[in-house]
N, C-alpha and C. Protein backbone atom coordinates (compact mmCIF):
# COMPACT_ATOMS: atom_id res chain seq x y z
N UNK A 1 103.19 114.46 139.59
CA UNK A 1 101.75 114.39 139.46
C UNK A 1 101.35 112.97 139.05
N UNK A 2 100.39 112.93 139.86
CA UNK A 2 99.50 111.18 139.23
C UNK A 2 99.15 111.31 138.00
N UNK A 3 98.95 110.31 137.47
CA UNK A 3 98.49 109.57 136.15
C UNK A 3 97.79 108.74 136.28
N UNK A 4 96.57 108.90 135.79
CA UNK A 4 95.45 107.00 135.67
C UNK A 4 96.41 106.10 134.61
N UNK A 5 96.65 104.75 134.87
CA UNK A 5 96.99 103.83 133.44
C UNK A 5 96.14 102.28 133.32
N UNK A 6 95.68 102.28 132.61
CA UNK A 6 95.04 101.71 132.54
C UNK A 6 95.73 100.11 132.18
N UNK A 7 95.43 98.90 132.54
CA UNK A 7 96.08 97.74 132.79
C UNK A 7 95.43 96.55 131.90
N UNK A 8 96.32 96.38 130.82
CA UNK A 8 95.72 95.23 129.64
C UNK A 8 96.62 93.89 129.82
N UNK A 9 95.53 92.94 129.57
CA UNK A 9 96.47 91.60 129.91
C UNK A 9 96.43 90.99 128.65
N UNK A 10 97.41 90.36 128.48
CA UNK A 10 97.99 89.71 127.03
C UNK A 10 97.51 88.20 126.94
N UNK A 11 97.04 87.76 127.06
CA UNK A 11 96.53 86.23 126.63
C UNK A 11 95.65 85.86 126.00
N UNK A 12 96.42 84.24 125.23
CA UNK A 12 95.04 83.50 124.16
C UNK A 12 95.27 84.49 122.88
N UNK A 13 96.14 85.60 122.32
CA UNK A 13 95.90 86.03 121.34
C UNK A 13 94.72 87.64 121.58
N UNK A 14 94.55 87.87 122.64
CA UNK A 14 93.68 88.63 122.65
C UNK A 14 93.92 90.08 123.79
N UNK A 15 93.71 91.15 123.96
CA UNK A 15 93.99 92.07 125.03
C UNK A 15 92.33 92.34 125.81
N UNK A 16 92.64 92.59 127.03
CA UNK A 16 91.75 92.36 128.09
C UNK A 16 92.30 94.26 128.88
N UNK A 17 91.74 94.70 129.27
CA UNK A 17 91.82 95.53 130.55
C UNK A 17 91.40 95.19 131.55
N UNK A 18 92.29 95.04 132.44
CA UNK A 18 91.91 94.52 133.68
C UNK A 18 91.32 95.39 134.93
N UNK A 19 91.53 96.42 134.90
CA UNK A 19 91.74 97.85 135.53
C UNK A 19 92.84 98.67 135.87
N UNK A 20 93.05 99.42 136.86
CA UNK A 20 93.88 100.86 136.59
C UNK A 20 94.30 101.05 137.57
N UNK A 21 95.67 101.61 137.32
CA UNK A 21 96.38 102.05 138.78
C UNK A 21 97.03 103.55 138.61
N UNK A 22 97.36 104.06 139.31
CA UNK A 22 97.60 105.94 139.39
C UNK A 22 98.98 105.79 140.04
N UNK A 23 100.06 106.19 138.81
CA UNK A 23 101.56 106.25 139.26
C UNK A 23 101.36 107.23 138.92
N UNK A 24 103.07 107.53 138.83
CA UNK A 24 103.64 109.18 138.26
C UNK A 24 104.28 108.38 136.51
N UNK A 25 104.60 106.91 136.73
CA UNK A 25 105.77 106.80 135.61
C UNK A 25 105.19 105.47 135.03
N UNK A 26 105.44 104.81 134.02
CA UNK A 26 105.21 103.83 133.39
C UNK A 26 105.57 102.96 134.10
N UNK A 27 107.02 102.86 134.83
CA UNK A 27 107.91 101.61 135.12
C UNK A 27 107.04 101.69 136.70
N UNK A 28 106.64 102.68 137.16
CA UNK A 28 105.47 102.81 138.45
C UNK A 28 104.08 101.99 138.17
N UNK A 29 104.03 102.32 137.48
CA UNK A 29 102.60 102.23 137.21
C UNK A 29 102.65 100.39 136.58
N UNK A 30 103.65 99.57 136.39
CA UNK A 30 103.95 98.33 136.28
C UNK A 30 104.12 97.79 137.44
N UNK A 31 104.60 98.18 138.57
CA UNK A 31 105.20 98.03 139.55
C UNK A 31 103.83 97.86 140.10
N UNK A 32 103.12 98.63 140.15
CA UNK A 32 101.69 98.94 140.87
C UNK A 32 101.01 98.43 140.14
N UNK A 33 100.72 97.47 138.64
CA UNK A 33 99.70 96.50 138.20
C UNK A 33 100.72 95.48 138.30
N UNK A 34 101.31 94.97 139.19
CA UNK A 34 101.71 93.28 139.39
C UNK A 34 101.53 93.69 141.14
N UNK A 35 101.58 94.60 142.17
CA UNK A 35 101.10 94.44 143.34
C UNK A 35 99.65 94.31 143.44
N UNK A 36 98.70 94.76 142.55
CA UNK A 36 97.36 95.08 143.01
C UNK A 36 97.16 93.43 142.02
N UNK A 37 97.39 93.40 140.69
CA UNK A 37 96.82 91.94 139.76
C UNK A 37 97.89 90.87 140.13
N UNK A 38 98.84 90.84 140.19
CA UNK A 38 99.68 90.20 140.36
C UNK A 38 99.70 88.62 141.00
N UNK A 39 99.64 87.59 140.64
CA UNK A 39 99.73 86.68 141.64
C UNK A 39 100.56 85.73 140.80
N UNK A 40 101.08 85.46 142.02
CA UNK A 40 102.96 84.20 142.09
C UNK A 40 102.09 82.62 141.77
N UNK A 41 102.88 81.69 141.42
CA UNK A 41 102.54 80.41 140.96
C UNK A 41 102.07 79.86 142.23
N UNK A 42 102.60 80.05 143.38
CA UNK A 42 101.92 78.95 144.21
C UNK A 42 100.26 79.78 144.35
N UNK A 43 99.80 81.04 144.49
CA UNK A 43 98.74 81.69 144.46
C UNK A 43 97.87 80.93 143.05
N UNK A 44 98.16 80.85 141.92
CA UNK A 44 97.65 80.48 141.38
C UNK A 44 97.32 78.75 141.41
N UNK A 45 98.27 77.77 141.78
CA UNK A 45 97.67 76.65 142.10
C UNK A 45 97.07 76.17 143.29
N UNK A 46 96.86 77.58 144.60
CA UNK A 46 95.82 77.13 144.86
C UNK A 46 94.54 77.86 144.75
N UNK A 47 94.49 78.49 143.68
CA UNK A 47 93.20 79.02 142.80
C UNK A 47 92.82 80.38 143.13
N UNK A 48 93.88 81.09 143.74
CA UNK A 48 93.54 82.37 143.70
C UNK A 48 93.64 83.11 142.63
N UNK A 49 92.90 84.45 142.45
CA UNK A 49 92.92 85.41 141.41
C UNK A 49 92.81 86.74 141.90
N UNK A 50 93.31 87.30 140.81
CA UNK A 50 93.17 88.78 141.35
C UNK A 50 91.49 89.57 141.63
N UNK A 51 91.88 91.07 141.72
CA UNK A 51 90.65 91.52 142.04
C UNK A 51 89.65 91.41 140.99
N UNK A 52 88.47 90.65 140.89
CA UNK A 52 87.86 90.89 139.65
C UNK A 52 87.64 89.55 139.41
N UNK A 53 88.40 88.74 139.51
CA UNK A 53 88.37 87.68 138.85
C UNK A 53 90.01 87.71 137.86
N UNK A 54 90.22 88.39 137.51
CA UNK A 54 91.70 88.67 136.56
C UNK A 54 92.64 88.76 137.33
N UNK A 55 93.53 88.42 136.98
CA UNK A 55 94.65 88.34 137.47
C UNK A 55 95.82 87.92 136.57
N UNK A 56 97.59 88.83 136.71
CA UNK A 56 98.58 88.68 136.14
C UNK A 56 99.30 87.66 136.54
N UNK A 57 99.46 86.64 135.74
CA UNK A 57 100.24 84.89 136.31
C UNK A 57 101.68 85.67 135.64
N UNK A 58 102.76 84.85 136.66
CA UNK A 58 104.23 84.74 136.45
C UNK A 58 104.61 85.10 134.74
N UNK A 59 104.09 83.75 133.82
CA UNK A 59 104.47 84.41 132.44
C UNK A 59 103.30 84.87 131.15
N UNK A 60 103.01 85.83 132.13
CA UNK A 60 101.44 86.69 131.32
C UNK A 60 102.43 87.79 130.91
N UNK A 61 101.55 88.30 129.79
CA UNK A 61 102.24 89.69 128.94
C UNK A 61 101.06 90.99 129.34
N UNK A 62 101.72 91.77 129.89
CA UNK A 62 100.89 93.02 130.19
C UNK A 62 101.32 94.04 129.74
N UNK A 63 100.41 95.10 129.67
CA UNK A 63 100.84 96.75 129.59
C UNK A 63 100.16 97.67 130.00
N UNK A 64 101.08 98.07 130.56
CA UNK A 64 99.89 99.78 131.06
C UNK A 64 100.07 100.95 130.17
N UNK A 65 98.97 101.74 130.07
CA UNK A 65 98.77 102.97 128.82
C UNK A 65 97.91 103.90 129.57
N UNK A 66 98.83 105.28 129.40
CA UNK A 66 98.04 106.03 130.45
C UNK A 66 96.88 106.78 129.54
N UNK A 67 96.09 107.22 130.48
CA UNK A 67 94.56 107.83 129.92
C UNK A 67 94.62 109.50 129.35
């Protein structure tokens, strides 16, 4: 069965939710907030971001917590 989890980004000292992805498992539901936020170093120098404006860089600290 799905699960909503909701997707917090770790930077500057501070937690952010970025939005949410629907696994079955934690280690899913990680897997599925670095495909949907996710973006690689060359994405980021040439100024892309994720959906929203947010987006998970190479050494960002995240977590997902389901609802």
């Amino acid at each position: 069965m799905l699960k909503t989890w909701d997707v917090y980004l770790h930077r500057d000292g501070r937690s952010q939710r970025i939005g949410e992805v629907q696994e079955r498992t934690e280690t899913l539901a990680r897997c599925a907030a670095l495909s949907r936020f996710g973006v690689s170093d060359e994405e980021a120098q040439a100024g892309r971001s994720g959906p929203g404006g947010e987006a998970i860089y190479p050494d960002d600290e995240f977590e997902v917590t389901p609802r």
